[in-house]
Protein backbone atom coordinates (compact mmCIF):
# COMPACT_ATOMS: atom_id res chain seq x y z
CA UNK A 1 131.71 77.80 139.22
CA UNK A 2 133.10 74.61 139.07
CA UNK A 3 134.85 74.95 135.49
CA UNK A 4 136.66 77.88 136.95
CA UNK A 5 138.39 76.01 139.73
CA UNK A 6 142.15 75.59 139.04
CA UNK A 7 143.73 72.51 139.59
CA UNK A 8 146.55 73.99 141.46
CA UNK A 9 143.72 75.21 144.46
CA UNK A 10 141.54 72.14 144.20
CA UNK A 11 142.95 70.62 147.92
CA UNK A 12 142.39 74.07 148.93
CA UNK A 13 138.27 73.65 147.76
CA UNK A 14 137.85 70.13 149.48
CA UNK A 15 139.49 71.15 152.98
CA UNK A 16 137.20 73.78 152.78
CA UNK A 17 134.23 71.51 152.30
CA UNK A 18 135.19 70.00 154.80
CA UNK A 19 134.18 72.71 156.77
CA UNK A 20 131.04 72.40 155.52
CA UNK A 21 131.05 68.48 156.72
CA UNK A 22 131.90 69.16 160.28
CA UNK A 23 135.28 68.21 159.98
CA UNK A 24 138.05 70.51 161.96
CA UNK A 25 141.69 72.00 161.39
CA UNK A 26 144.58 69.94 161.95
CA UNK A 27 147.41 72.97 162.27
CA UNK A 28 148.85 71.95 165.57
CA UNK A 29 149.94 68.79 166.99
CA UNK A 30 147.71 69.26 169.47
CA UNK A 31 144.90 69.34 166.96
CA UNK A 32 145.22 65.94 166.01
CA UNK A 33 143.50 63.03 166.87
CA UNK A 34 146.53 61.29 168.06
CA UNK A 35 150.29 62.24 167.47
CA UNK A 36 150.79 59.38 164.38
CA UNK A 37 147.46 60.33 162.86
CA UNK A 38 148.06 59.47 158.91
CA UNK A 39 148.11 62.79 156.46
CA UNK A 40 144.95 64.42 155.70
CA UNK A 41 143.24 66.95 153.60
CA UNK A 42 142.01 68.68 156.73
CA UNK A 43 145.95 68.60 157.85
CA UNK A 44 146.95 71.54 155.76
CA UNK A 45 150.36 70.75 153.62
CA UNK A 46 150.34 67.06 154.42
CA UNK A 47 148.01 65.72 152.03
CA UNK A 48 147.08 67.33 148.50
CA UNK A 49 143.85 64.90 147.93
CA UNK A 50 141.09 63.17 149.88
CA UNK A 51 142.65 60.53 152.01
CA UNK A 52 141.89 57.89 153.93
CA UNK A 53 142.13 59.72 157.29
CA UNK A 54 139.80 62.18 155.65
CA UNK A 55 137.05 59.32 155.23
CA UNK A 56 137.56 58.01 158.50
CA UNK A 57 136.33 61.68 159.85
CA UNK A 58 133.87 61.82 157.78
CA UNK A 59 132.33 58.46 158.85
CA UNK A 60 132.97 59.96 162.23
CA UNK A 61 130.81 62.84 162.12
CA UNK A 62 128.12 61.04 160.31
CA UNK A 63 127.66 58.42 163.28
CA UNK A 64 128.16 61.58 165.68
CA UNK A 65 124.74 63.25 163.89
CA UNK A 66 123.34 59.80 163.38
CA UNK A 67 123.40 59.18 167.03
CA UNK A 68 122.27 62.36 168.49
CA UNK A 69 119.48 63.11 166.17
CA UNK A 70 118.40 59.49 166.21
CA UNK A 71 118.67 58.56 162.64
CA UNK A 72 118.72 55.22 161.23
């Protein structure tokens, strides 16, 4: 499956795994974290690779599940 991913949709794939991560839509200003938040895969149009807003989420979510399912 992976060979058959174009280029052109690739951004498309990893704010879609996301998803899969936890991590939400960005569509409306609203949406965001705060108003200046820094472009993001999960921002659709504003970022066309993994950035470092993206990582910041991630890290995020993973202390979110680390914390409430005691994990360490």
């Amino acid at each position: 499956m992976v060979q058959t991913i174009d280029q052109e949709i690739l951004h498309i794939v990893a704010h879609e795994i996301g998803h899969g991560f936890g991590l939400p839509d960005f569509y409306e200003p609203q949406d965001k974290p705060t108003e200046k938040f820094p472009p993001a895969i999960m921002m659709a149009g504003s970022a066309m690779e993994i950035t470092d807003s993206d990582g910041w989420m991630l890290r995020r979510a993973y202390e979110s599940i680390m914390d409430r399912y005691s994990f360490k």
